[in-house]
C-alpha atoms as a PDB file:
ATOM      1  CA  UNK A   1     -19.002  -0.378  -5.639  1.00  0.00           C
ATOM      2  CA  UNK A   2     -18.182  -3.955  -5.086  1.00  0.00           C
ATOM      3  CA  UNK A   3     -16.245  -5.032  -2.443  1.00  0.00           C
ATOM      4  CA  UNK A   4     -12.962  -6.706  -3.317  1.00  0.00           C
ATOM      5  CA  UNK A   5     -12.036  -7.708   0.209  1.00  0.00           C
ATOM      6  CA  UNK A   6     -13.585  -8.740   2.966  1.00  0.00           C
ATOM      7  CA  UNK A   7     -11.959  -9.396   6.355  1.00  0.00           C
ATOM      8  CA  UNK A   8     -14.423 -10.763   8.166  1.00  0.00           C
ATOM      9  CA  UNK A   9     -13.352 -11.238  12.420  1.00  0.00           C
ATOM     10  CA  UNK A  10     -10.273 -11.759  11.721  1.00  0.00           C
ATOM     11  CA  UNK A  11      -7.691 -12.525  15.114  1.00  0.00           C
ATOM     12  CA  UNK A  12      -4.180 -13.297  15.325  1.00  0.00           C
ATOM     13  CA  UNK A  13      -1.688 -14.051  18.085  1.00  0.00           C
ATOM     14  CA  UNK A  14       2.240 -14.519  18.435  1.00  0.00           C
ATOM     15  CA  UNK A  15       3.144 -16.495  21.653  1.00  0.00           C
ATOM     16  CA  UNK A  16       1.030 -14.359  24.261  1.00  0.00           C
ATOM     17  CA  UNK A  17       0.896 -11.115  22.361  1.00  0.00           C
ATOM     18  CA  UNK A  18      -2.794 -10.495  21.105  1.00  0.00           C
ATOM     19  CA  UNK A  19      -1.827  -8.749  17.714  1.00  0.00           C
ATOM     20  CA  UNK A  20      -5.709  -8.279  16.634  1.00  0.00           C
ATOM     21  CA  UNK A  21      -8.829  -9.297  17.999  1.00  0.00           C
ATOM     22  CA  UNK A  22     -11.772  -9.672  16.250  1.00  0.00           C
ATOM     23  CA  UNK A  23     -11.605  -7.238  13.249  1.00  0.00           C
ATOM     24  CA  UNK A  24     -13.759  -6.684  10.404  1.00  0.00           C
ATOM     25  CA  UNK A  25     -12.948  -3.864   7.347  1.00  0.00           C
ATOM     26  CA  UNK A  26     -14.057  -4.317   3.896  1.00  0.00           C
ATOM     27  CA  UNK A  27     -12.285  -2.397   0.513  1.00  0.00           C
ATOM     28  CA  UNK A  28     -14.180  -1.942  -2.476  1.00  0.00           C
ATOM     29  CA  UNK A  29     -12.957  -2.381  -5.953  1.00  0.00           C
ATOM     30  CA  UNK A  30     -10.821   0.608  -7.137  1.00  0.00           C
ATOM     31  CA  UNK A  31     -10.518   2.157  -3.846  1.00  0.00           C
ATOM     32  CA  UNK A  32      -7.435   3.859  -2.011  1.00  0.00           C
ATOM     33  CA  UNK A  33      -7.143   2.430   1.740  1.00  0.00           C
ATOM     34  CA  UNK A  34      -4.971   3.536   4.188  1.00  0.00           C
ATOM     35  CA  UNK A  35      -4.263   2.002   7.773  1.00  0.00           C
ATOM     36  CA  UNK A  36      -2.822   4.398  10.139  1.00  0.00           C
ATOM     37  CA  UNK A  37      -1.565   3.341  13.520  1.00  0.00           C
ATOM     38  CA  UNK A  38       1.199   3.352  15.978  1.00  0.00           C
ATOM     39  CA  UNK A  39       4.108   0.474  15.941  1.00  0.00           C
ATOM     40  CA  UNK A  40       3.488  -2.290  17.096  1.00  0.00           C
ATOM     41  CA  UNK A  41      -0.075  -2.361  16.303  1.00  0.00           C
ATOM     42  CA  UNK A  42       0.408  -5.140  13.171  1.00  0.00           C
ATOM     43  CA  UNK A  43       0.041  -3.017  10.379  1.00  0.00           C
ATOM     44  CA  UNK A  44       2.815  -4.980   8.692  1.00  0.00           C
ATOM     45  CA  UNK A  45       1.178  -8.102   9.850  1.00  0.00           C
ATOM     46  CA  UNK A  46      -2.366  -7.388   8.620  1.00  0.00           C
ATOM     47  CA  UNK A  47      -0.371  -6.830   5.262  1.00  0.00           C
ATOM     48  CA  UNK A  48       0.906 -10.323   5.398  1.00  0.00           C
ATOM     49  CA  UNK A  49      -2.641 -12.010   6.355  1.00  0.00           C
ATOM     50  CA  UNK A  50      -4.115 -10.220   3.345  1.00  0.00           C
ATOM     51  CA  UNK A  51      -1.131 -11.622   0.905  1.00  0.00           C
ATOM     52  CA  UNK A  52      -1.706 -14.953   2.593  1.00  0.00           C
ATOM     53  CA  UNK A  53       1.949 -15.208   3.679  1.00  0.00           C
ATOM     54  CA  UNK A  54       0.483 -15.324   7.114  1.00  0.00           C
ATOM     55  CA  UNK A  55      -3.133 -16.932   8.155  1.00  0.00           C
ATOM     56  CA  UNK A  56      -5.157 -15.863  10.791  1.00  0.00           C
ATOM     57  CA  UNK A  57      -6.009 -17.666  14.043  1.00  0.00           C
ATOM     58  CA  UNK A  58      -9.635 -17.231  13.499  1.00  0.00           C
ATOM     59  CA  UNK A  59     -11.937 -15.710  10.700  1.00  0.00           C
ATOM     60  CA  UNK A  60     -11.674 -15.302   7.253  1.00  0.00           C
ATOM     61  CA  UNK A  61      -9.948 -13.338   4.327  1.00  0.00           C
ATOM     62  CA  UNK A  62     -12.342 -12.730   1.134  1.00  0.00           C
ATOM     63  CA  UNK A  63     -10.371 -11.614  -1.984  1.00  0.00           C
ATOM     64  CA  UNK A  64     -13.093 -11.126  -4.851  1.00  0.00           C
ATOM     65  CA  UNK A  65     -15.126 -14.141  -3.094  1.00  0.00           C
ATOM     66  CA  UNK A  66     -11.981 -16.528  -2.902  1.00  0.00           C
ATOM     67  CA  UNK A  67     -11.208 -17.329   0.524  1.00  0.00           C
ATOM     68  CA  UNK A  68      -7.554 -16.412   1.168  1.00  0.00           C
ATOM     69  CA  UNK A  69      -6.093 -19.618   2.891  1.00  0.00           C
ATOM     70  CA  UNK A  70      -2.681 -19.069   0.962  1.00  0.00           C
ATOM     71  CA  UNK A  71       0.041 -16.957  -1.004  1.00  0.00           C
ATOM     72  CA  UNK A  72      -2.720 -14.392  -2.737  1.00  0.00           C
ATOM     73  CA  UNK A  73      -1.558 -14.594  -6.783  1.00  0.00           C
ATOM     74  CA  UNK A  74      -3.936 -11.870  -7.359  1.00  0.00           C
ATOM     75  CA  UNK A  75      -1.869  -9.228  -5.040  1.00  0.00           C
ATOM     76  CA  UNK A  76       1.484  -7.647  -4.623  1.00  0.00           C
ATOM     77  CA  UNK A  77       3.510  -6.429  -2.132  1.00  0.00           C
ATOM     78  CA  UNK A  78       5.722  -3.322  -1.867  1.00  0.00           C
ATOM     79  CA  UNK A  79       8.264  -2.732   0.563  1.00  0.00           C
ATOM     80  CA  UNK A  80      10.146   0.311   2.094  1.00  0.00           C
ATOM     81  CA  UNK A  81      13.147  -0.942  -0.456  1.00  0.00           C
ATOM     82  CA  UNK A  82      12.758  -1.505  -3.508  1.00  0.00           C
ATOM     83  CA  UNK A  83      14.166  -5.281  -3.397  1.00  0.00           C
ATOM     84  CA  UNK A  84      15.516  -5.124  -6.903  1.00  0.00           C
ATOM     85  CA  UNK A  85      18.071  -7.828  -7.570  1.00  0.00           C
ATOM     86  CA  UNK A  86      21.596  -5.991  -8.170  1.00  0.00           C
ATOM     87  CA  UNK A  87      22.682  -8.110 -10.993  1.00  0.00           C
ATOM     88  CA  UNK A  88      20.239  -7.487 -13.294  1.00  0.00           C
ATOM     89  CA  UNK A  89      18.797  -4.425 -15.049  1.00  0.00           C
ATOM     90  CA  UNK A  90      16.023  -1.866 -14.372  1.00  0.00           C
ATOM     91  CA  UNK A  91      14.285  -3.532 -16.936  1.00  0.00           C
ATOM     92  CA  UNK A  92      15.188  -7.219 -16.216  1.00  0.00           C
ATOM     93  CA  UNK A  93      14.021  -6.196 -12.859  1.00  0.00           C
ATOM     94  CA  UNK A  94      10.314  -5.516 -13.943  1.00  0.00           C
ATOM     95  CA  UNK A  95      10.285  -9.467 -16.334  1.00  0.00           C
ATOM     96  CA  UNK A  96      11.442 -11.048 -13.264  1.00  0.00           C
ATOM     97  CA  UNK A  97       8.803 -14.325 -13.506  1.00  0.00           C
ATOM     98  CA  UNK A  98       8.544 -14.943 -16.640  1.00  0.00           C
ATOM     99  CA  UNK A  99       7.313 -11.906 -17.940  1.00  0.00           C
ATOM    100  CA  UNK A 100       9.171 -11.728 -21.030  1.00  0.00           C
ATOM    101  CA  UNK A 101       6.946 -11.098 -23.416  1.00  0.00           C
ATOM    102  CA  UNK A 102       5.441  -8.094 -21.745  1.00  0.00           C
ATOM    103  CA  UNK A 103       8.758  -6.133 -22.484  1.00  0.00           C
ATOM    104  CA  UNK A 104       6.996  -3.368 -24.590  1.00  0.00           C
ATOM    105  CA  UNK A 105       4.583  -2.825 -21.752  1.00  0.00           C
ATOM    106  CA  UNK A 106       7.117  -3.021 -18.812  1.00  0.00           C
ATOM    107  CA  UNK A 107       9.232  -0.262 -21.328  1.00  0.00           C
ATOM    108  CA  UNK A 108       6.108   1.829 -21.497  1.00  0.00           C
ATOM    109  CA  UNK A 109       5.380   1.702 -17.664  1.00  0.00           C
ATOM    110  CA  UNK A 110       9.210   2.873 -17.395  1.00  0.00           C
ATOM    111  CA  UNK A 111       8.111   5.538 -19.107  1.00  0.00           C
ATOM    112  CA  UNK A 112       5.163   6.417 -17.191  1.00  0.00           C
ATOM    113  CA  UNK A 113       7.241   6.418 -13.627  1.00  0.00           C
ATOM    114  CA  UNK A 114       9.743   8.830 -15.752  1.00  0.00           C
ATOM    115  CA  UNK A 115      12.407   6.239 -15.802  1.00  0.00           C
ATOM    116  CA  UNK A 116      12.239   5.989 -19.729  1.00  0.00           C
ATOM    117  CA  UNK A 117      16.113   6.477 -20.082  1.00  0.00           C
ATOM    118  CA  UNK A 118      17.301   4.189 -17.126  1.00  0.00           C
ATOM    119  CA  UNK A 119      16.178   0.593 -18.508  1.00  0.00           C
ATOM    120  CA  UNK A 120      19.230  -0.746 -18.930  1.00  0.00           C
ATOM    121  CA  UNK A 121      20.805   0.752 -15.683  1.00  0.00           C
ATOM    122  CA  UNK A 122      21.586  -1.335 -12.252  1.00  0.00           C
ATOM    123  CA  UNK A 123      20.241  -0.658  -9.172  1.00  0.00           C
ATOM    124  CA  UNK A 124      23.594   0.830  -7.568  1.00  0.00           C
ATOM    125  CA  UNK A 125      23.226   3.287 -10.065  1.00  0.00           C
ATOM    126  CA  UNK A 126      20.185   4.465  -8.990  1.00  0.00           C
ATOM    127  CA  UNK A 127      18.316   7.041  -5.689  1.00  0.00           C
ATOM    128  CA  UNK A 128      16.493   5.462  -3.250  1.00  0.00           C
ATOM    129  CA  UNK A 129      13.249   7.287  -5.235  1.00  0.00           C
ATOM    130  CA  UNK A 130      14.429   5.907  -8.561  1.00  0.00           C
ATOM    131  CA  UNK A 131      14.670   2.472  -6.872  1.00  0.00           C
ATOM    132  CA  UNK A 132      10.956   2.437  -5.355  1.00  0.00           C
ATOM    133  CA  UNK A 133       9.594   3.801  -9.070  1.00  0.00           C
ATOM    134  CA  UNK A 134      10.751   0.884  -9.929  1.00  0.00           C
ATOM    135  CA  UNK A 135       9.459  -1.332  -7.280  1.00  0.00           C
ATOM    136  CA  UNK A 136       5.928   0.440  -8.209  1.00  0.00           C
ATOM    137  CA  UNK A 137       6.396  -0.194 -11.961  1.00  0.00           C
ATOM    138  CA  UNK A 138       7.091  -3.653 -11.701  1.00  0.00           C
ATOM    139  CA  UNK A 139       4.202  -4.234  -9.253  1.00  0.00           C
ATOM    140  CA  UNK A 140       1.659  -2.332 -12.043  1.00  0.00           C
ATOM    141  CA  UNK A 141       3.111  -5.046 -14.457  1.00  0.00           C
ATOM    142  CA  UNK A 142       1.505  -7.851 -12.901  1.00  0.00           C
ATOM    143  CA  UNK A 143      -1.651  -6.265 -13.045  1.00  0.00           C
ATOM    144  CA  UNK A 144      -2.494  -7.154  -9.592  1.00  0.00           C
ATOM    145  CA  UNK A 145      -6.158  -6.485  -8.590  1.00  0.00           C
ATOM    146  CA  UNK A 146      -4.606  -5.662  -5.063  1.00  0.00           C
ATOM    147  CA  UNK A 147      -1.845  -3.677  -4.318  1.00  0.00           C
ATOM    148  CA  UNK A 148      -0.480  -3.838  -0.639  1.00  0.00           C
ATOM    149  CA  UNK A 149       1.907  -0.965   0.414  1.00  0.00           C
ATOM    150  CA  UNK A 150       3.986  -1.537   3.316  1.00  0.00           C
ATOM    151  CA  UNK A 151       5.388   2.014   3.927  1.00  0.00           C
ATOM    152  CA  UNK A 152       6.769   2.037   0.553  1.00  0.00           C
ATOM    153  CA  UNK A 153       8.105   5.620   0.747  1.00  0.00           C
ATOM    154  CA  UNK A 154       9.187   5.309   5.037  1.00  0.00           C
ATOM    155  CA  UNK A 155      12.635   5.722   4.006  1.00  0.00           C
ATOM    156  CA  UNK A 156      12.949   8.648   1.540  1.00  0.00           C
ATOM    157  CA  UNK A 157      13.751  12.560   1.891  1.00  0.00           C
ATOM    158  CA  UNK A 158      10.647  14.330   2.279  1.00  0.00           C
ATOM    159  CA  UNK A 159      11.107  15.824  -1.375  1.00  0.00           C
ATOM    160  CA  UNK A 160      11.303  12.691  -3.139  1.00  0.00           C
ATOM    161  CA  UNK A 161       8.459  11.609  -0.823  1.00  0.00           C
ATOM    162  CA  UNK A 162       6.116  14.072  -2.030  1.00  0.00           C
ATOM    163  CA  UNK A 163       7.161  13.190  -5.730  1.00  0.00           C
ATOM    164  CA  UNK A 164       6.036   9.713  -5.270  1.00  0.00           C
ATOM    165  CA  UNK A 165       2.732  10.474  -3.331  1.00  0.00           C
ATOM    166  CA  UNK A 166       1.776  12.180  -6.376  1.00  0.00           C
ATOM    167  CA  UNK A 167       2.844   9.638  -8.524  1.00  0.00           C
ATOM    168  CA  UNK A 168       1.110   6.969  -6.518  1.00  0.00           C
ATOM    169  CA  UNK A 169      -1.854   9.069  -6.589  1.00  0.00           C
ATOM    170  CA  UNK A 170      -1.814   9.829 -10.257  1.00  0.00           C
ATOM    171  CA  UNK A 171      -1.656   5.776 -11.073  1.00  0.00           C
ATOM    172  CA  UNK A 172      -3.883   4.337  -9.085  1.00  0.00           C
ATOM    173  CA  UNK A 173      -6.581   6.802 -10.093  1.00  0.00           C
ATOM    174  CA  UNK A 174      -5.979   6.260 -13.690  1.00  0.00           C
ATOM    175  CA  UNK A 175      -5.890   2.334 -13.472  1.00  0.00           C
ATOM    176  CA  UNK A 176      -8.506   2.204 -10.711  1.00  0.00           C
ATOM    177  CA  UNK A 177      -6.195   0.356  -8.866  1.00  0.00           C
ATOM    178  CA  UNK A 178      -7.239  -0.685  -5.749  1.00  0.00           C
ATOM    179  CA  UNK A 179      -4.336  -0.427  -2.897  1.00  0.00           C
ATOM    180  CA  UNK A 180      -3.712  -0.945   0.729  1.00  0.00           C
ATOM    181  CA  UNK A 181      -1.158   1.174   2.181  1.00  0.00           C
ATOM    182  CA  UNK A 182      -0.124   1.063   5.486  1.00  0.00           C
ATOM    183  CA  UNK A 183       1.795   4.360   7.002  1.00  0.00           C
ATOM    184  CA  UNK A 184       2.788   6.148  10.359  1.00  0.00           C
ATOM    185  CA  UNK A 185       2.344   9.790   8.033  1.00  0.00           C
ATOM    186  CA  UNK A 186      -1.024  10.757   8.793  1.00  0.00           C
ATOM    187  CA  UNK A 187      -0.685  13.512   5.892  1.00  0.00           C
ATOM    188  CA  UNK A 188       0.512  10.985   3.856  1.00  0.00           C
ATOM    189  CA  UNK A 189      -2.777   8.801   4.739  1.00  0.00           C
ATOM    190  CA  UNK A 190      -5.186  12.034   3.892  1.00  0.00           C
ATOM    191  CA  UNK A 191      -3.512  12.717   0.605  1.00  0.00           C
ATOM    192  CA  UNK A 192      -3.548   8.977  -0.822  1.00  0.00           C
ATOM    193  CA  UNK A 193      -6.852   8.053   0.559  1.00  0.00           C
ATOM    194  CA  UNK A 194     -10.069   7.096   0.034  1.00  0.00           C
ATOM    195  CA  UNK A 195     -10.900   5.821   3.052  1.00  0.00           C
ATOM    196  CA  UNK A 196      -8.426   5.744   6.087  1.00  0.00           C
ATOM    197  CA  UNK A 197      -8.739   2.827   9.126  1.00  0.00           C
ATOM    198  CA  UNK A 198      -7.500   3.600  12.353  1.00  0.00           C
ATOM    199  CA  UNK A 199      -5.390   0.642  14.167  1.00  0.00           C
ATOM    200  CA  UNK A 200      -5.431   0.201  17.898  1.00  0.00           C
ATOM    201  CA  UNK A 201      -4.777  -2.328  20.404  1.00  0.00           C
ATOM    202  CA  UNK A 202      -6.075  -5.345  18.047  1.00  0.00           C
ATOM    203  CA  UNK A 203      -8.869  -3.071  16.985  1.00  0.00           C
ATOM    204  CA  UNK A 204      -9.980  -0.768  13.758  1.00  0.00           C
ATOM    205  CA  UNK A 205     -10.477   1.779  16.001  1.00  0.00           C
ATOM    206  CA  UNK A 206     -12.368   4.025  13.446  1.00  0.00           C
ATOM    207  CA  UNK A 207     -13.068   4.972   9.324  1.00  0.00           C
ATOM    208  CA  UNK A 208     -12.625   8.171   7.832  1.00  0.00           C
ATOM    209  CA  UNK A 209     -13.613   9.037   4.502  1.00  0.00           C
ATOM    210  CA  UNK A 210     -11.543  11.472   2.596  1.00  0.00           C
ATOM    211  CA  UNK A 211     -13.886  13.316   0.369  1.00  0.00           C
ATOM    212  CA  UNK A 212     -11.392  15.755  -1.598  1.00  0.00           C
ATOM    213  CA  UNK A 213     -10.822  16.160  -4.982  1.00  0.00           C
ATOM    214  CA  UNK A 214      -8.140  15.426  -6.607  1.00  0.00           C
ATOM    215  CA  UNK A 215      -5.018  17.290  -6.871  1.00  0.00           C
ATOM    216  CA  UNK A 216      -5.059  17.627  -2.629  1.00  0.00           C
ATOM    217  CA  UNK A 217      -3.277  20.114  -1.126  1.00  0.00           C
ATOM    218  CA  UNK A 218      -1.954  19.880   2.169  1.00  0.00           C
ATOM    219  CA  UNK A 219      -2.540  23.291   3.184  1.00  0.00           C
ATOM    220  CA  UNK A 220      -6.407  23.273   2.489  1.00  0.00           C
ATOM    221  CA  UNK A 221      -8.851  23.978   5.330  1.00  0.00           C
ATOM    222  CA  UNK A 222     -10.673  20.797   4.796  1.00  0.00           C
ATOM    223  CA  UNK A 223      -7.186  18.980   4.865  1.00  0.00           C
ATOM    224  CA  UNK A 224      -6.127  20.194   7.864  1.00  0.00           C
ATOM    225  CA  UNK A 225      -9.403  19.569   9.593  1.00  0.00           C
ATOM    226  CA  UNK A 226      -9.446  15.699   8.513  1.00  0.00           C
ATOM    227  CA  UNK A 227      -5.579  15.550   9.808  1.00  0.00           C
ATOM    228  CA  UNK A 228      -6.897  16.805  13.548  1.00  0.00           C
ATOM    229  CA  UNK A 229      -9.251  14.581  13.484  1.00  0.00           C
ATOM    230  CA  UNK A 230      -7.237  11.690  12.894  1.00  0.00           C
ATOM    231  CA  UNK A 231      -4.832  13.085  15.369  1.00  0.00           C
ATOM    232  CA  UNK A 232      -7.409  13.078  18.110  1.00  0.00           C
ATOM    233  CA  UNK A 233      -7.914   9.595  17.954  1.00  0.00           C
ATOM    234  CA  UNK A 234      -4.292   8.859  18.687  1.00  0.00           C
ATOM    235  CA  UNK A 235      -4.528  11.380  21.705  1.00  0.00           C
ATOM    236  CA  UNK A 236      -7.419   9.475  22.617  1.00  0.00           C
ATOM    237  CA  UNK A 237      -5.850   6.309  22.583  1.00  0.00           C
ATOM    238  CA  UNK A 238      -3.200   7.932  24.835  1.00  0.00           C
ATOM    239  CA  UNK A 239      -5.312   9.042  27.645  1.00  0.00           C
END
């Protein structure tokens, strides 16, 4: 596959913390990436290099050969909330930027998160879950060719969690999308990913590949052994 990204020794300081130092990753067209570390170790950060809304000290950002030197038009962001503007519809929400004449589609993506029947709703009226479906359906609209994922789903019940790791799943595997997610839920990580990065002290401490089928199930054997041995690295970094 080709490779959509490129990070190529990539540093970054604030004032005289050392946030990363000298890293190098690359993410290939269509695939699922998930960094997994610790806070403090810039996960959010490395989300807002690769956006361009923040530019490294040193090395380079390659988004499908551009050089990433500012705002990235060809990726979006989602946040732990939803950021929906409370004056204006679900579906207002999703044409936000002059999208207007992609209502049909942004209706039929509605549709696809199961939020057929709430397009003319407000976002008081809606769960936290509801809220980030939306957040996800207006990010597929814009058709980025990167979607970043800054712990979209941190602040929802573990039920409605699950719901939208399957439906976050389902999606990107039938657009090909290719996403970034960064996460502290290391079962989270195995179930979404293709590939999962390791963060630590400024480092990519190591790459796992996933290699499970799709539906995952968190009680498998293989799953299990893949979630020690991302655990081990964190006891590791410990010691």
């Amino acid at each position: 596959m080709k490779d959509l990204l490129i990070v190529e020794h990539i540093s970054k300081q604030f004032s005289e913390r050392q946030v990363f130092d000298d890293i190098d990753f690359t993410v290939s067209k269509g695939e699922f990436v998930t960094v997994i570390g610790k806070s403090g170790t810039g996960k959010s950060t490395l989300l807002r290099l690769l956006s361009g809304l923040d530019k490294p000290d040193s090395g380079q950002i390659l988004h499908d050969g551009k050089q990433v030197n500012q705002v990235n038009p060809e990726a979006r962001m989602m946040f732990q909330d939803g950021r929906l503007l409370p004056w204006k519809t679900v579906l207002n929400n999703l044409l936000i930027g002059n999208y207007k004449g992609k209502k049909a589609e942004a209706i039929k993506l509605l549709g696809q998160v199961g939020l057929s029947e709430y397009t003319d709703y407000y976002p008081h009226q809606l769960s936290g879950g509801q809220k980030q479906r939306v957040a996800f359906a207006r990010a597929l609209l814009h058709q980025p060719s990167l979607l970043l994922l800054d712990e979209p789903l941190g602040a929802l019940d573990a039920f409605t969690r699950q719901e939208m790791q399957k439906l976050l799943a389902s999606l990107c595997k039938k657009q090909q999308m290719t996403a970034l997610l960064v996460t502290h839920d290391i079962e989270e990580a195995i179930y979404l990913s293709d590939r999962i990065l390791i963060l630590d002290s400024g480092q990519v401490l190591s790459e796992i590949v996933v290699d499970l089928p799709f539906p995952r199930h968190k009680e498998e054997e293989y799953f299990r052994s893949i979630k020690d041995e991302v655990s081990a690295y964190f006891s590791l970094a410990e010691s």
